[in-house]
N, C-alpha and C. Protein backbone atom coordinates (compact mmCIF):
# COMPACT_ATOMS: atom_id res chain seq x y z
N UNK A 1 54.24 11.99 -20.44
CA UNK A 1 54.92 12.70 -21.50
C UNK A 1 54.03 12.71 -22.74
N UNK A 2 53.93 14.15 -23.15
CA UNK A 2 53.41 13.85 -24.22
C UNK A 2 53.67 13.14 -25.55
N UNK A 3 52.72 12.68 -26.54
CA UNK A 3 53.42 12.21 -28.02
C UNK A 3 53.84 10.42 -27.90
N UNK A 4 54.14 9.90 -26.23
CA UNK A 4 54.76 9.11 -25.61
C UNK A 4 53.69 7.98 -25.40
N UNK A 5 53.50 6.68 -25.88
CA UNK A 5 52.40 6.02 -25.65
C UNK A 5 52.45 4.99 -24.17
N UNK A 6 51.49 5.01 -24.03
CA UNK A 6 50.79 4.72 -22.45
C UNK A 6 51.93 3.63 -21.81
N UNK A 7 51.92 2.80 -23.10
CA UNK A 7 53.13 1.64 -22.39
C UNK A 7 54.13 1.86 -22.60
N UNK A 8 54.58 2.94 -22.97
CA UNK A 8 55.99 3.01 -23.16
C UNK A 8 56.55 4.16 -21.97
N UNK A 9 55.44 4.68 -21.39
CA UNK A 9 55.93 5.70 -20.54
C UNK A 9 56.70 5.39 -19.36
N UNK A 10 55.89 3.88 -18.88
CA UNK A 10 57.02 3.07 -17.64
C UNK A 10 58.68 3.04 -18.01
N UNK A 11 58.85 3.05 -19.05
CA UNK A 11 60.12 2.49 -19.44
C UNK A 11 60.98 3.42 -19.56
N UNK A 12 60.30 4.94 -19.63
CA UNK A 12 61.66 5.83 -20.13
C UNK A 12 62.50 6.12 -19.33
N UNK A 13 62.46 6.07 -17.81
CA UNK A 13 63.66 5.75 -16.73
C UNK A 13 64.78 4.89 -17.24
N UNK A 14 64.35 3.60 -17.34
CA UNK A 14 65.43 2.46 -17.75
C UNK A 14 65.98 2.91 -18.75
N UNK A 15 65.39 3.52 -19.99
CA UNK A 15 65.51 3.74 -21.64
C UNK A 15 66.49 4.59 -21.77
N UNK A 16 66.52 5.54 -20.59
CA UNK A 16 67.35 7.09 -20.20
C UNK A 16 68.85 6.27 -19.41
N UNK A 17 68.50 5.56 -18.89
CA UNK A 17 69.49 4.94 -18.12
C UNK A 17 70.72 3.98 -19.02
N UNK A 18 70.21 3.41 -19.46
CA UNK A 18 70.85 2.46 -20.94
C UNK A 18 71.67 3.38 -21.53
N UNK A 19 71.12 4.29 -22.37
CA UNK A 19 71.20 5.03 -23.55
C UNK A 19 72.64 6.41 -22.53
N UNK A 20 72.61 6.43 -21.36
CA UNK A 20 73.65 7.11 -20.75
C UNK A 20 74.99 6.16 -20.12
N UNK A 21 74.25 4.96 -20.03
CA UNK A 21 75.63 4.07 -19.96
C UNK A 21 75.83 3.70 -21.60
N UNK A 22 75.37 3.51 -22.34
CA UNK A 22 76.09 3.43 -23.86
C UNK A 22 76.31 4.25 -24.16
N UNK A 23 76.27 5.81 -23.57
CA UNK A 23 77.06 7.11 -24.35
C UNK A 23 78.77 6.47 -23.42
N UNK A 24 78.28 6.51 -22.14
CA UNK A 24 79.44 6.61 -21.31
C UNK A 24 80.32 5.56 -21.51
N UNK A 25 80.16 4.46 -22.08
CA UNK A 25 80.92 3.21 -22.20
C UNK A 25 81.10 2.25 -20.97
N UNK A 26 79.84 2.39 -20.28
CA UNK A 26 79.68 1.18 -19.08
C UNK A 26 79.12 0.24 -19.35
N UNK A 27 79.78 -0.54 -19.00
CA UNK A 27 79.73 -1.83 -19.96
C UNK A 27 78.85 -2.53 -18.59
N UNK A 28 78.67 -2.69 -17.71
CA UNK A 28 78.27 -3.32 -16.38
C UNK A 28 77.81 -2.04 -14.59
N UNK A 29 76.95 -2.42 -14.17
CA UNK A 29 76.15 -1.62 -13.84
C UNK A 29 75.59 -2.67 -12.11
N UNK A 30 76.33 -2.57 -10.99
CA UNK A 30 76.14 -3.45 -9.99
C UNK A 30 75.43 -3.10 -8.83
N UNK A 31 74.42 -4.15 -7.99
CA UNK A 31 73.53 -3.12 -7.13
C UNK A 31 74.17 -3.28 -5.82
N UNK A 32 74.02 -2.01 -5.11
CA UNK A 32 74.22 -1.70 -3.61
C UNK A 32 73.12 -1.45 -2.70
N UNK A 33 72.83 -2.17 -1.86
CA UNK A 33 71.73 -1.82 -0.74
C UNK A 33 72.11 -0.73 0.11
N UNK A 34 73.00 -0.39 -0.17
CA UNK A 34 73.99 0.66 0.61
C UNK A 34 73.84 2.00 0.00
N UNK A 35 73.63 2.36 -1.25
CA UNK A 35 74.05 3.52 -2.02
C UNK A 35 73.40 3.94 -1.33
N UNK A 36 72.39 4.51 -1.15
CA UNK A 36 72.01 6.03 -0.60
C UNK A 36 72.35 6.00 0.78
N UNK A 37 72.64 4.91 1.34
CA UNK A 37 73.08 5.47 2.99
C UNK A 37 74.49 5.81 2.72
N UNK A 38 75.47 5.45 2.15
CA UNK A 38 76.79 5.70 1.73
C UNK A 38 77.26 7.10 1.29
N UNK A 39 75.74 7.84 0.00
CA UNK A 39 76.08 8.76 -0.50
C UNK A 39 75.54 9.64 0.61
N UNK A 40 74.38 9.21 1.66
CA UNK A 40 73.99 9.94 2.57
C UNK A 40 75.19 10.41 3.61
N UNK A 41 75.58 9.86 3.98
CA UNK A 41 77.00 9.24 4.82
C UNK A 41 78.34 10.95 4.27
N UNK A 42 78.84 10.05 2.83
CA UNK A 42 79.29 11.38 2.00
C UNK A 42 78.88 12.66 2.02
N UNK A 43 77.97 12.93 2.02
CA UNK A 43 77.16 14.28 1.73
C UNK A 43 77.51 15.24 2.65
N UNK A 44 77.11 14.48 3.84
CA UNK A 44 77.16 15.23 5.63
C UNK A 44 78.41 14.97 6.44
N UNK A 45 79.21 14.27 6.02
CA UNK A 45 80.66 14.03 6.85
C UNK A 45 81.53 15.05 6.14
N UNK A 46 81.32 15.69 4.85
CA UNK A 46 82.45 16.86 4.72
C UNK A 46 82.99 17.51 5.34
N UNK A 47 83.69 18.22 5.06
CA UNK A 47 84.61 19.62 6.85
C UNK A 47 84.77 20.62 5.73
């Protein structure tokens, strides 16, 4: 990104991620080894 310095460029994933759970008011944020086979799962079982 431009304007964006070298070490700060790793971070703007997380930075984007934060800053959309403090718009949204999520207060807590839990991991699944599962999510993408789950949402995979969802996606393709529709009718």
């Amino acid at each position: 990104m431009d304007g964006l310095k070298e070490d700060r460029q790793e971070l703007i994933c997380s930075s984007v991620a934060i800053a959309l759970m403090e718009c949204l008011e999520i207060n807590a944020l839990d991991y699944c080894q599962y999510a993408l086979r789950e949402a995979f799962y969802i996606n393709n079982l529709k009718t």
